[in-house]
C-alpha atoms as a PDB file:
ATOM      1  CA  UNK A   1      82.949 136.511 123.599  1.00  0.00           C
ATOM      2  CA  UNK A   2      86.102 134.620 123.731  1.00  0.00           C
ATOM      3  CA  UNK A   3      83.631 131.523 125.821  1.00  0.00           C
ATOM      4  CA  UNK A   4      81.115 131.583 122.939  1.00  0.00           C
ATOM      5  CA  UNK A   5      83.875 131.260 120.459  1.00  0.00           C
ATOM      6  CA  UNK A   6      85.591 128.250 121.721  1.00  0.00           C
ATOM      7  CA  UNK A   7      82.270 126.816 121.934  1.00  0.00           C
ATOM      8  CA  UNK A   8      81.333 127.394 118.658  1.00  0.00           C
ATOM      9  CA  UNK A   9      84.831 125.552 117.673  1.00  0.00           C
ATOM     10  CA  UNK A  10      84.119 122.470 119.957  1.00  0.00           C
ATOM     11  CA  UNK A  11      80.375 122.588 118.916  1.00  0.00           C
ATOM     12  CA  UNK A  12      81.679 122.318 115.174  1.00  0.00           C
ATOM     13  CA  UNK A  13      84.019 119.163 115.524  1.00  0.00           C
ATOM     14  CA  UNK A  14      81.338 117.488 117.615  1.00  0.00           C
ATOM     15  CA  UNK A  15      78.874 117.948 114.893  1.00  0.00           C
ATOM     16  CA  UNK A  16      81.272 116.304 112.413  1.00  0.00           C
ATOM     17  CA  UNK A  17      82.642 113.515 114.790  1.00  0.00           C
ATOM     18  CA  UNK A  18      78.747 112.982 115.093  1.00  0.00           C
ATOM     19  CA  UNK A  19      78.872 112.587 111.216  1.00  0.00           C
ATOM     20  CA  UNK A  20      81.845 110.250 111.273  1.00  0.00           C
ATOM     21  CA  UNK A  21      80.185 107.965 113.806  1.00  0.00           C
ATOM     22  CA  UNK A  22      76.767 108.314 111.574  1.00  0.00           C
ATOM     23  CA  UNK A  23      78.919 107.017 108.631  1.00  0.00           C
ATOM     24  CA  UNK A  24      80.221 103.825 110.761  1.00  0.00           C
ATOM     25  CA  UNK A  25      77.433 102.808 111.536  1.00  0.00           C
ATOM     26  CA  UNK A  26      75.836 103.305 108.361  1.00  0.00           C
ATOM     27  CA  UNK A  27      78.609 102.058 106.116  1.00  0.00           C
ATOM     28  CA  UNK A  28      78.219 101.328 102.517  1.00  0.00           C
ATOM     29  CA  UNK A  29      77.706  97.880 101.874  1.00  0.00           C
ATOM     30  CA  UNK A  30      79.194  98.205  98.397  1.00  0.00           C
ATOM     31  CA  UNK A  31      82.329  99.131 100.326  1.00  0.00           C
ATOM     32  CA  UNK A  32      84.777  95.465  99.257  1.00  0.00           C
ATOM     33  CA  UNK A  33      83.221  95.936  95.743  1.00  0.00           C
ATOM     34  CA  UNK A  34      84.573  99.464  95.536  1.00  0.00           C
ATOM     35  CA  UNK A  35      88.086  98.380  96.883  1.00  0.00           C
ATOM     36  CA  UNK A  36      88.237  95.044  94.592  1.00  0.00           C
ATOM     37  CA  UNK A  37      87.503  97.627  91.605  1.00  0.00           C
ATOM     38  CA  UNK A  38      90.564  99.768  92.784  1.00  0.00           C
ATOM     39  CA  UNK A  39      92.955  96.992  93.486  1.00  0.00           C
ATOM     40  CA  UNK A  40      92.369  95.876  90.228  1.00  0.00           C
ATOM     41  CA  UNK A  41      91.839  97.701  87.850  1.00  0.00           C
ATOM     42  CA  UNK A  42      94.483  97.348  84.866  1.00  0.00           C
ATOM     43  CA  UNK A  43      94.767 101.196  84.332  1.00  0.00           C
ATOM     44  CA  UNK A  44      94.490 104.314  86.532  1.00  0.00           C
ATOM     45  CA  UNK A  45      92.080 105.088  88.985  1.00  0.00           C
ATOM     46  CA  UNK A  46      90.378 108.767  88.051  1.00  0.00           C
ATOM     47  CA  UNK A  47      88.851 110.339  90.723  1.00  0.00           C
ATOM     48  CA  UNK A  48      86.591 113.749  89.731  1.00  0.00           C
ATOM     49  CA  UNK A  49      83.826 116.154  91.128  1.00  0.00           C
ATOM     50  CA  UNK A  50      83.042 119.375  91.208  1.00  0.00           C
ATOM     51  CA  UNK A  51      83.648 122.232  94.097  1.00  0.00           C
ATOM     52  CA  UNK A  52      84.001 121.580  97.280  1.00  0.00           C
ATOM     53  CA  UNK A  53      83.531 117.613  96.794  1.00  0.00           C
ATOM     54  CA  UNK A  54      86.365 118.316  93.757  1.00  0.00           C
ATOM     55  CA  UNK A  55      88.456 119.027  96.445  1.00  0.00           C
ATOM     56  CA  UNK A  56      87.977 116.585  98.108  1.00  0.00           C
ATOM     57  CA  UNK A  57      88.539 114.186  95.231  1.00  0.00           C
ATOM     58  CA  UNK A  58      91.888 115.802  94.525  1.00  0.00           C
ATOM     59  CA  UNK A  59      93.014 114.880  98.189  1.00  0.00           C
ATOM     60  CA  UNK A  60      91.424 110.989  97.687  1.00  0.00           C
ATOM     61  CA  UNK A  61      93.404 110.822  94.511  1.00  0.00           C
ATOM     62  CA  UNK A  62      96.568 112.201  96.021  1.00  0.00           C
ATOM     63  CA  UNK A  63      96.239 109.739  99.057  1.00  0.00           C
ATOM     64  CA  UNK A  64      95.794 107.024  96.256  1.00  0.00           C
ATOM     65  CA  UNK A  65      98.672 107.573  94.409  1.00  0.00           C
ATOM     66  CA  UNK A  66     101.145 108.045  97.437  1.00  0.00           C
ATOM     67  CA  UNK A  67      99.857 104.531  98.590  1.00  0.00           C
ATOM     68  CA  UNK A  68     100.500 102.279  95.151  1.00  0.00           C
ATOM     69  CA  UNK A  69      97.501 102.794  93.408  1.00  0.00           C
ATOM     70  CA  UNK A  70      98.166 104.901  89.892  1.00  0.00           C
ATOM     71  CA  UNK A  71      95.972 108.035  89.940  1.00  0.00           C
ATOM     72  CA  UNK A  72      94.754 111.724  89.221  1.00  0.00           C
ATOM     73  CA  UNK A  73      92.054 114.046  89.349  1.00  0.00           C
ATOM     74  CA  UNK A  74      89.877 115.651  86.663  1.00  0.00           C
ATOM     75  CA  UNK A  75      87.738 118.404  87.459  1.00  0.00           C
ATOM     76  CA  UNK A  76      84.645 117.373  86.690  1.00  0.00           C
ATOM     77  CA  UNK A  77      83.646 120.815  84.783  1.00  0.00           C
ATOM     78  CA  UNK A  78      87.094 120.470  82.784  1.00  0.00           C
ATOM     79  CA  UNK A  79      85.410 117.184  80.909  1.00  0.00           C
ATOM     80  CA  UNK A  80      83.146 118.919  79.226  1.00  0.00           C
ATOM     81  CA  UNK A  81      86.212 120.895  77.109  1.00  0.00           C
ATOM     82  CA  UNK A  82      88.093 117.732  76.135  1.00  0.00           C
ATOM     83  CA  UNK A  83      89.854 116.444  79.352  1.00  0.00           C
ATOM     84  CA  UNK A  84      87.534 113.108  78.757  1.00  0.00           C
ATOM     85  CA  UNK A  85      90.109 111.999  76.466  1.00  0.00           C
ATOM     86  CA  UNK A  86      92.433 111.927  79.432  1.00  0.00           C
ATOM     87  CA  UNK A  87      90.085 108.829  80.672  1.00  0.00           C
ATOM     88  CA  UNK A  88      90.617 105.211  78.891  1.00  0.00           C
ATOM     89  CA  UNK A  89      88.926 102.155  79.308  1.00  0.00           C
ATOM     90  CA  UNK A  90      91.343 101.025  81.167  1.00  0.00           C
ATOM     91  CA  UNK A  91      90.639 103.323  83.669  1.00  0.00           C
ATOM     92  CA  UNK A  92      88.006 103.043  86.581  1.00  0.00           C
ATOM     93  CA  UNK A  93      86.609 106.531  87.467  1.00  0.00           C
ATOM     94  CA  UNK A  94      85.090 107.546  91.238  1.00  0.00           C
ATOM     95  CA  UNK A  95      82.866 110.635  90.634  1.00  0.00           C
ATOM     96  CA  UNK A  96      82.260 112.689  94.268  1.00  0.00           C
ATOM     97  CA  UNK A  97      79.049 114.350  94.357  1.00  0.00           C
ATOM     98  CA  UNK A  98      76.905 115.317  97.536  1.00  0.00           C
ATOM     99  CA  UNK A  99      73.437 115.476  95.587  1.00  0.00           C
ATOM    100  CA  UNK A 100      74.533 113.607  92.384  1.00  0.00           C
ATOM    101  CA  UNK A 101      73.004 116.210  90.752  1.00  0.00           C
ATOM    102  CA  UNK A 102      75.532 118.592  89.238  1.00  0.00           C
ATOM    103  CA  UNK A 103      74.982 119.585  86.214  1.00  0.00           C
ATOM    104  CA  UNK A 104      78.990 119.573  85.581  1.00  0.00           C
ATOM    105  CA  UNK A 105      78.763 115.971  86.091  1.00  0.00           C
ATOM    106  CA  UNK A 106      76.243 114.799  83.562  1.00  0.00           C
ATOM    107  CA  UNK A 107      79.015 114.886  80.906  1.00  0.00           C
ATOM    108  CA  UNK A 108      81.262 112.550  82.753  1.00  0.00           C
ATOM    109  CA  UNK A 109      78.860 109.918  83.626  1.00  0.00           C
ATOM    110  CA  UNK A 110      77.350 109.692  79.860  1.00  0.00           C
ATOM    111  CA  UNK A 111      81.044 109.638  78.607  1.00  0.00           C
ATOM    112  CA  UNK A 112      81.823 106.453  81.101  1.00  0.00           C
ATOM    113  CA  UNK A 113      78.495 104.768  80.728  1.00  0.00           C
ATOM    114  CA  UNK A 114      79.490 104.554  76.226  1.00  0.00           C
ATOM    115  CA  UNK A 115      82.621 103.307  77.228  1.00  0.00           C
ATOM    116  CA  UNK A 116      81.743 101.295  79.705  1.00  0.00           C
ATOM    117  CA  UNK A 117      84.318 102.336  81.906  1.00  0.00           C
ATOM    118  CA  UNK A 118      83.290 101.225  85.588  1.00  0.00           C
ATOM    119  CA  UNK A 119      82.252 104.452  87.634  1.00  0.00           C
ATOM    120  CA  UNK A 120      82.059 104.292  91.505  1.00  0.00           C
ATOM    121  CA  UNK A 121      79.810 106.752  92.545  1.00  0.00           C
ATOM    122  CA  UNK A 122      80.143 108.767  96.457  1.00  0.00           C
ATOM    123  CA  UNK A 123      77.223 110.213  96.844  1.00  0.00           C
ATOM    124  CA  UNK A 124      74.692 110.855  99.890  1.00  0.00           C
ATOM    125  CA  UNK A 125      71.498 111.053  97.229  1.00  0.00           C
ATOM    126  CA  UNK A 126      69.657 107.961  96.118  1.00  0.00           C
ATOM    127  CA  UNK A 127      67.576 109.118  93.410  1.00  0.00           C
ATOM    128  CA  UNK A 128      70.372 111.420  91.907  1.00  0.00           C
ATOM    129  CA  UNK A 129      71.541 110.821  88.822  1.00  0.00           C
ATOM    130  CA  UNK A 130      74.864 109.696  89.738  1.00  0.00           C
ATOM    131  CA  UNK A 131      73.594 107.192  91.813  1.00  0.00           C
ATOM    132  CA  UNK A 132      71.399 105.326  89.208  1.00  0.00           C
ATOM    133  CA  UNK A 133      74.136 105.762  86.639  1.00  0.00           C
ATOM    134  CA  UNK A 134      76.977 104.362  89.067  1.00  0.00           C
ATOM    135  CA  UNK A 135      78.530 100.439  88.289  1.00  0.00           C
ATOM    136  CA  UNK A 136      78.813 100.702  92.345  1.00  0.00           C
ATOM    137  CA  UNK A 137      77.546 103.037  94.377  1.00  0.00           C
ATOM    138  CA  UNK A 138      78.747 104.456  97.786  1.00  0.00           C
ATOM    139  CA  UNK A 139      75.835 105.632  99.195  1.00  0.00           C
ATOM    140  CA  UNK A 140      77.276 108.445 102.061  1.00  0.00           C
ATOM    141  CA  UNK A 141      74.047 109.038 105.327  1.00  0.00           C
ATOM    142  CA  UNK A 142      72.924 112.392 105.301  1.00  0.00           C
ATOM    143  CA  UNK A 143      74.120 114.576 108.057  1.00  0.00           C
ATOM    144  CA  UNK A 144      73.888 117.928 109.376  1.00  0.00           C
ATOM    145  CA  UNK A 145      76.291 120.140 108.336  1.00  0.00           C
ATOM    146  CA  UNK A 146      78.296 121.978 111.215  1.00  0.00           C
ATOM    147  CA  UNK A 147      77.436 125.614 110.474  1.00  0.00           C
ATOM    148  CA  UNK A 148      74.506 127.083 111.994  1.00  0.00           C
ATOM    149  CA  UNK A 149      72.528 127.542 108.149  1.00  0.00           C
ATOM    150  CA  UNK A 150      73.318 123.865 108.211  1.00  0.00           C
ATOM    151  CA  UNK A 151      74.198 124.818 104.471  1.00  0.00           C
ATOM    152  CA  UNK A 152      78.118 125.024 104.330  1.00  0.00           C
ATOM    153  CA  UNK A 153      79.741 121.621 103.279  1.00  0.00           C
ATOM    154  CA  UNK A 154      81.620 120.602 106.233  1.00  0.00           C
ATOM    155  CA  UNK A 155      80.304 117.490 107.770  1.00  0.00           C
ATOM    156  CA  UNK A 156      79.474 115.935 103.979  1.00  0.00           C
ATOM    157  CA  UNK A 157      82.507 116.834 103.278  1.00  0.00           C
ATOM    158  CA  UNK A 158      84.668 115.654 106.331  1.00  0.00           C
ATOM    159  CA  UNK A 159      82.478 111.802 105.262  1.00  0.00           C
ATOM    160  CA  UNK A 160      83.333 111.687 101.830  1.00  0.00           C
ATOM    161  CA  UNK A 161      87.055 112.570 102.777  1.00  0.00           C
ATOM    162  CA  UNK A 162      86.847 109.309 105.203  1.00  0.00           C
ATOM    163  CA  UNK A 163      85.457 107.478 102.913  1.00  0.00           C
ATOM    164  CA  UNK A 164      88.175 108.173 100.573  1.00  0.00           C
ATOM    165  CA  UNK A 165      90.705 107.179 102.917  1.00  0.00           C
ATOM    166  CA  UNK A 166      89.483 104.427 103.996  1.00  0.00           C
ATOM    167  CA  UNK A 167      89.422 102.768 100.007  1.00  0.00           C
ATOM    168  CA  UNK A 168      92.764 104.092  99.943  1.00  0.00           C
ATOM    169  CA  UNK A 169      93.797 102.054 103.120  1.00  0.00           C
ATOM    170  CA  UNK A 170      91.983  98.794 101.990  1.00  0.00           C
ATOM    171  CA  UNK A 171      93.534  99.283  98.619  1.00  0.00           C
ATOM    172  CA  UNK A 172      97.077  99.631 100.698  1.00  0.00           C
ATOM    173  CA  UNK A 173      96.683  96.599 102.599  1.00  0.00           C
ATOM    174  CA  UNK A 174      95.063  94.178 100.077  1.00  0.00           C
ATOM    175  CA  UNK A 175      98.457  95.296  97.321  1.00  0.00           C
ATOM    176  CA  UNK A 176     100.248  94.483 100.017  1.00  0.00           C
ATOM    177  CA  UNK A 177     101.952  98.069 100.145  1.00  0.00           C
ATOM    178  CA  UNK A 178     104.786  98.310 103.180  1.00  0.00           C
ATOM    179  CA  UNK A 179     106.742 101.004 104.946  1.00  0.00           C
ATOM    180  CA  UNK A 180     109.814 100.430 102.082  1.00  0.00           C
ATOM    181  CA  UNK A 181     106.932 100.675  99.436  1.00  0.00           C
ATOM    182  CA  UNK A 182     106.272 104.298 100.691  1.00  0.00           C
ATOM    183  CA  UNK A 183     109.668 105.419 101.221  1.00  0.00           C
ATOM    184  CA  UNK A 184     109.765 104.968  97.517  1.00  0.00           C
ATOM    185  CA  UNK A 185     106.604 107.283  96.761  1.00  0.00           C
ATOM    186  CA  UNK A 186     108.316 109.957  99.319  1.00  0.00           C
ATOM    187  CA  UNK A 187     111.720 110.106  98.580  1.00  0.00           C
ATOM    188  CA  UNK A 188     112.041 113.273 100.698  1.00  0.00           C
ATOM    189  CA  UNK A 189     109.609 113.659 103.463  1.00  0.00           C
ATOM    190  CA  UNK A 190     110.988 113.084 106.657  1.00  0.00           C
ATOM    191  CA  UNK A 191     109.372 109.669 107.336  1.00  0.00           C
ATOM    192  CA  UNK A 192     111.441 108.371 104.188  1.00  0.00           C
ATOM    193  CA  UNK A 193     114.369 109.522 106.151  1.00  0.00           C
ATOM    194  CA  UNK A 194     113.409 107.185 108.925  1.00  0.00           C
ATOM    195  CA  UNK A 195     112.618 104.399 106.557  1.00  0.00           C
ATOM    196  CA  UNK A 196     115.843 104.284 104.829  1.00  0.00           C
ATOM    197  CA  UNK A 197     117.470 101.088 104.643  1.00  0.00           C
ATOM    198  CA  UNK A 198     120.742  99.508 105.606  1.00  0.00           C
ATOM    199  CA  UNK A 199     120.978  98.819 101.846  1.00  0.00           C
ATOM    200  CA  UNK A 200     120.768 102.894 101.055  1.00  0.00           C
ATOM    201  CA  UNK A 201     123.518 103.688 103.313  1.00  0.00           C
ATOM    202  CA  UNK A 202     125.813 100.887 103.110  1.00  0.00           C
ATOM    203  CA  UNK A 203     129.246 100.909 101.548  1.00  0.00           C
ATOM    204  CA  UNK A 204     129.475  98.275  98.114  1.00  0.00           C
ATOM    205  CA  UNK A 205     132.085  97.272  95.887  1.00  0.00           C
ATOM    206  CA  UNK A 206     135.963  98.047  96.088  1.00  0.00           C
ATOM    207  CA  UNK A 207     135.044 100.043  98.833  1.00  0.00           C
ATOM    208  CA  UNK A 208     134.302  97.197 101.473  1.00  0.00           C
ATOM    209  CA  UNK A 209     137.828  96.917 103.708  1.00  0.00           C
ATOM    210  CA  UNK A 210     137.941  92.973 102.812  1.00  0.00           C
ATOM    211  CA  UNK A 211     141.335  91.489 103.358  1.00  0.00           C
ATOM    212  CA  UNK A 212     141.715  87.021 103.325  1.00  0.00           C
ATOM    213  CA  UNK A 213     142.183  85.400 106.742  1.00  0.00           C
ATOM    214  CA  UNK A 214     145.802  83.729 106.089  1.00  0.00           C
ATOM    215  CA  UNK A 215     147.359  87.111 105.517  1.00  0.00           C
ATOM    216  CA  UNK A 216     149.471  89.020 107.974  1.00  0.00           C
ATOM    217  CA  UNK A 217     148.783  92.333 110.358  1.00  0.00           C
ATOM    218  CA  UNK A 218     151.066  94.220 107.800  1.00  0.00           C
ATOM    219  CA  UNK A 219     148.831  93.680 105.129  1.00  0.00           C
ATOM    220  CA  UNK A 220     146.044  94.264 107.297  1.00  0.00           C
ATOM    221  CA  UNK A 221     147.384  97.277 108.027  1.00  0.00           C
ATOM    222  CA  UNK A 222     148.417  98.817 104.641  1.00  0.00           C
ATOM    223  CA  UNK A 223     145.084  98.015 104.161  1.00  0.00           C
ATOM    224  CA  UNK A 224     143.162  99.415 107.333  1.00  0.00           C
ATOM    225  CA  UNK A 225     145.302 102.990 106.299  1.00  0.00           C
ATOM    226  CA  UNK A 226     144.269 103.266 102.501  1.00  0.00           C
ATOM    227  CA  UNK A 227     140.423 102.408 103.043  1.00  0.00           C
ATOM    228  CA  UNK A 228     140.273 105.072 105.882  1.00  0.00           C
ATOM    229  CA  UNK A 229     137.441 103.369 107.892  1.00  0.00           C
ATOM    230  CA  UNK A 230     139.106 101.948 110.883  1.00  0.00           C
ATOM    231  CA  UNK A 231     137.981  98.658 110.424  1.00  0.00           C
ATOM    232  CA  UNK A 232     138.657  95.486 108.053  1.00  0.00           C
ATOM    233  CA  UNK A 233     136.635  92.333 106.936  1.00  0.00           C
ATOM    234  CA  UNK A 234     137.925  89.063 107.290  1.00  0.00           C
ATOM    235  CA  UNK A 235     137.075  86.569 104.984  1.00  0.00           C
ATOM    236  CA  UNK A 236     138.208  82.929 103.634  1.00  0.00           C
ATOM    237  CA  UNK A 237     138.516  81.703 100.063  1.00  0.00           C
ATOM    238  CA  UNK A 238     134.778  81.394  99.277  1.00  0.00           C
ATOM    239  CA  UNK A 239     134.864  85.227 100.362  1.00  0.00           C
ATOM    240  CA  UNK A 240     132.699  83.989 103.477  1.00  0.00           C
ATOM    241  CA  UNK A 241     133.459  86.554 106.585  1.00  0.00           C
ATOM    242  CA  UNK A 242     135.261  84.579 109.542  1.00  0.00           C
ATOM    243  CA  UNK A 243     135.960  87.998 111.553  1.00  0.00           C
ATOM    244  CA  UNK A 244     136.266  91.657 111.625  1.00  0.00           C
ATOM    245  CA  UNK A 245     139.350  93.942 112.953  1.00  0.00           C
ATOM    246  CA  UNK A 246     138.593  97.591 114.333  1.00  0.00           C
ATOM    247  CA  UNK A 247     141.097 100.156 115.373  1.00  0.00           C
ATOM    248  CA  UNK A 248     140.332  99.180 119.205  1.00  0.00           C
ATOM    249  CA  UNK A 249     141.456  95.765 118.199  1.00  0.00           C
ATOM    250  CA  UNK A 250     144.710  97.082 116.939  1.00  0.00           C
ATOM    251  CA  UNK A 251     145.452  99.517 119.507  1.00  0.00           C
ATOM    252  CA  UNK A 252     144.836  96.888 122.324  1.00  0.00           C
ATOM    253  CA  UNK A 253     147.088  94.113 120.288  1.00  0.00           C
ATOM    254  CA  UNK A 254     149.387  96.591 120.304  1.00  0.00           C
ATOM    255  CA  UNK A 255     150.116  96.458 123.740  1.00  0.00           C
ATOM    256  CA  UNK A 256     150.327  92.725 123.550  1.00  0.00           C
ATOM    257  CA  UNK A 257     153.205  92.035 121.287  1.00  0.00           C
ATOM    258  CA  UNK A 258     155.927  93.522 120.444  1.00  0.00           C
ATOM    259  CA  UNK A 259     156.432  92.988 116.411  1.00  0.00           C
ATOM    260  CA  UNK A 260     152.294  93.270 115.712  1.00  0.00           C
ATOM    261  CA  UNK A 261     153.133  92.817 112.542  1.00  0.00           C
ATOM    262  CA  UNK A 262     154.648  89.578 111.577  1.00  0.00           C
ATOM    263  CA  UNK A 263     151.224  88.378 113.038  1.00  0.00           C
ATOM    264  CA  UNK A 264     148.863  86.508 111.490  1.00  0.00           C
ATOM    265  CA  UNK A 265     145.456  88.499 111.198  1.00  0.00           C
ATOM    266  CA  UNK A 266     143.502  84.954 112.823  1.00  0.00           C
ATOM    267  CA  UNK A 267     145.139  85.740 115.872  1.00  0.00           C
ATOM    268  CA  UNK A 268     143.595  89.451 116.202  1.00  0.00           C
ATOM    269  CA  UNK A 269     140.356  89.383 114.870  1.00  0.00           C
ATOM    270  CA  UNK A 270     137.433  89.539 116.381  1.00  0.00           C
ATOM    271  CA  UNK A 271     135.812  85.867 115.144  1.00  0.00           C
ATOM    272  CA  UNK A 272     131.648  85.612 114.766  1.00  0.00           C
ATOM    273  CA  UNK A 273     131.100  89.860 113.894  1.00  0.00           C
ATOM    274  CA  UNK A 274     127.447  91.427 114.095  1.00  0.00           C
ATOM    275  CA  UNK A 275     125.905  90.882 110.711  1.00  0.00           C
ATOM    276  CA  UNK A 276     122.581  92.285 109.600  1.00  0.00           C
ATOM    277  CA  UNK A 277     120.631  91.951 106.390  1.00  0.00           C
ATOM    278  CA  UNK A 278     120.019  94.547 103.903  1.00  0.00           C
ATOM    279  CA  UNK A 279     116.865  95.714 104.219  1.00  0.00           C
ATOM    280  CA  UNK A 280     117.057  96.412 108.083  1.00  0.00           C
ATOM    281  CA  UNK A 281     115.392  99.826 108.908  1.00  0.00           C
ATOM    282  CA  UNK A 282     118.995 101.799 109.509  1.00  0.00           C
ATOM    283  CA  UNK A 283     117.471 103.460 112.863  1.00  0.00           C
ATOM    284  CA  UNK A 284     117.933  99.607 113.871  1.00  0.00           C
ATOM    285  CA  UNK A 285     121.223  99.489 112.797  1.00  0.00           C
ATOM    286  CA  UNK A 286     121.904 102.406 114.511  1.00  0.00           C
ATOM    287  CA  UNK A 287     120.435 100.863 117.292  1.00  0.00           C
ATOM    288  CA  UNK A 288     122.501  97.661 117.844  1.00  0.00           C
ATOM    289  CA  UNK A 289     125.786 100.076 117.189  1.00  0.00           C
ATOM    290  CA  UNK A 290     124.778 101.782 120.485  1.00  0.00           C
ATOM    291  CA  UNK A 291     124.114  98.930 122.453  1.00  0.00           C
ATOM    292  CA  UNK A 292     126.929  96.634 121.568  1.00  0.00           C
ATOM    293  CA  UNK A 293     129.202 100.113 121.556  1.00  0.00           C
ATOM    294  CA  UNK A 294     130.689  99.535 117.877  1.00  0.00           C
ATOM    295  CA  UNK A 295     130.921 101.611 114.961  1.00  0.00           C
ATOM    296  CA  UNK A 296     130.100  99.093 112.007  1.00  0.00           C
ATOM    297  CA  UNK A 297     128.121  96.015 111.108  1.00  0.00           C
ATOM    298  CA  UNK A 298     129.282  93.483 108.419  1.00  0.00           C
ATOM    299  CA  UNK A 299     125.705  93.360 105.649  1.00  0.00           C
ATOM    300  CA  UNK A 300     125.636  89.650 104.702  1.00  0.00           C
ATOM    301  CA  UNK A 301     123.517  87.838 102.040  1.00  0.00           C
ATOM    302  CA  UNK A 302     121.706  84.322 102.540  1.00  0.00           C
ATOM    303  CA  UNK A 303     125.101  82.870 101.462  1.00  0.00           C
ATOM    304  CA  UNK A 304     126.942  84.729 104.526  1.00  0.00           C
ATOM    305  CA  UNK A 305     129.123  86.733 101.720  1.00  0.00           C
ATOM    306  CA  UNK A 306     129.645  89.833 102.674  1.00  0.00           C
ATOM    307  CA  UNK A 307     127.867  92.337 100.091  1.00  0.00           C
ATOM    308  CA  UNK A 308     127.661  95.404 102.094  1.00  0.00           C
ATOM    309  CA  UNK A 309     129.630  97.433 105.324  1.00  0.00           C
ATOM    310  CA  UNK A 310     127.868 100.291 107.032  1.00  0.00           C
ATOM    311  CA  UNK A 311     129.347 102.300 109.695  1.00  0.00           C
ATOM    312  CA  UNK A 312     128.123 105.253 112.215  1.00  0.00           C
ATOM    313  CA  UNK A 313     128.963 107.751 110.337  1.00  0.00           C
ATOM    314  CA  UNK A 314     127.169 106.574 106.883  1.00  0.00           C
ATOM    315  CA  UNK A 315     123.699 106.507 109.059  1.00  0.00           C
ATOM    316  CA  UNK A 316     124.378 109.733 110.724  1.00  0.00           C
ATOM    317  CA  UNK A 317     125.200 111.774 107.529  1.00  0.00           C
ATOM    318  CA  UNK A 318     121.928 109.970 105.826  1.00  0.00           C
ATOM    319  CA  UNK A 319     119.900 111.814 108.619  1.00  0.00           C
ATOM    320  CA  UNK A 320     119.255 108.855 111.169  1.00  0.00           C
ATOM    321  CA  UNK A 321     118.989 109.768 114.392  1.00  0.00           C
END
């Protein structure tokens, strides 16, 4: 019992991988229409259908909106009891339908067609109604569905979902939509934790342990004491950084001479410090602190001012590991 089971289960995913490779090789040739439509459309993209294909178009919507492109889902039945005044002509509407045929849907399609608001149509039937009424139509091969009825929507369903993600992607790529773009969309997912900046984690303002180059060690370290970060910036009149001066530095100067400090700050600083911009993933940041064994890195602008500091311990607390 436990064999035929398991081979039910792999006999069901190769029935739908079957579908996906059905769907490549048949793929709708209105496909760049459809994602020219989406990229541009001066409103929100509306995405609606009707059971199991309304699922569907809620996850197609949700995939849209988490990748740049404004959108929601209407329940295609909903329409008919006044959520059509959720839909402007602004808007561009995809309608989800296996046979195009719904009866839910007829309400939808007349309402877009008045307005002439464009409606992309995913559907696998030709002669529906959907499809004739559709401004572009994603015509979806008919497959076998995985269940041994062949009735239950599961491989038409598994193709419109792909389809669906794969406008989504195109849409992505074509707005030009990058890892910082989506950390924006998912402030607190754990991939937004990876994708956080240099810039999110930095220390600003009066903060920053800056101190001028001509001044001596016991400024530096009145100054070193009060910011409580073991570590100062050095920088010249036009607040350009010429060094940096850790604890080690101190500790090891120390040693050295005997009245540390009646020294100038020139003579202990490390000259040339690792600077990084501000949008550097902080897991790289991270990463040069381990290999060049240091706890901070100067953040510089195009002007080599000093705008930013971060240090270990800002990364670590902001969950990069």
């Amino acid at each position: 019992m436990k064999k035929q089971k398991l081979d039910i289960g792999k006999k069901t995913l190769q029935i739908e991988i079957d579908s996906l490779k059905k769907l490549k090789n048949n793929f709708p040739k209105n496909f760049n229409k459809a994602v020219e439509t989406i990229v541009n459309c001066k409103g929100k993209v509306i995405v609606s259908g009707v059971g199991k294909s309304g699922a569907i178009g809620a996850k197609i919507s949700s995939t849209l909106a988490s990748v740049g492109t404004p959108s929601f889902f209407i329940d295609a039945n909903s329409c008919s009891h006044g959520n059509l005044g959720m839909i402007d002509n602004k808007d561009c509407l995809i309608v989800i339908s296996l046979s195009g045929m719904s009866t839910e849907l007829k309400n939808i399609i007349q309402y877009s067609n008045r307005r002439k608001i464009t409606l992309i149509a995913i559907v696998s039937k030709k002669n529906s109604i959907l499809y004739k009424a559709a401004d572009i139509k994603i015509l979806l091969p008919e497959v076998r569905e995985a269940d041994h009825n062949q009735i239950v929507p599961t491989s038409s369903t598994i193709i419109q979902l792909a389809i669906g993600d794969a406008l989504a992607v195109a849409s992505m790529k074509f707005r030009k939509f990058d890892k910082l773009d989506f950390k924006k969309f998912h402030p607190g997912g754990s991939l937004s934790i990876q994708l956080k900046t240099v810039e999110d984690l930095m220390i600003t303002g009066k903060k920053i342990p800056f101190i001028n180059e001509n001044r001596n060690m016991k400024n530096a370290l009145k100054i070193i004491s009060e910011k409580k970060l073991g570590v100062l910036i050095i920088i010249n009149k036009k607040k350009q950084i010429k060094g940096i001066i850790t604890d080690g530095d101190i500790k090891r100067a120390v040693q050295k001479n005997h009245n540390l400090q009646k020294l100038t700050i020139k003579k202990i600083m490390t000259k040339k410090p690792i600077c990084v911009d501000k949008n550097m993933l902080a897991a790289k940041a991270l990463s040069i602190m381990n290999e060049k064994k240091i706890t901070s890195l100067c953040v510089t602008n195009k002007m080599k001012k000093t705008i930013g500091l971060i240090h270990i311990h800002n990364i670590l607390a902001g969950g990069i590991k």
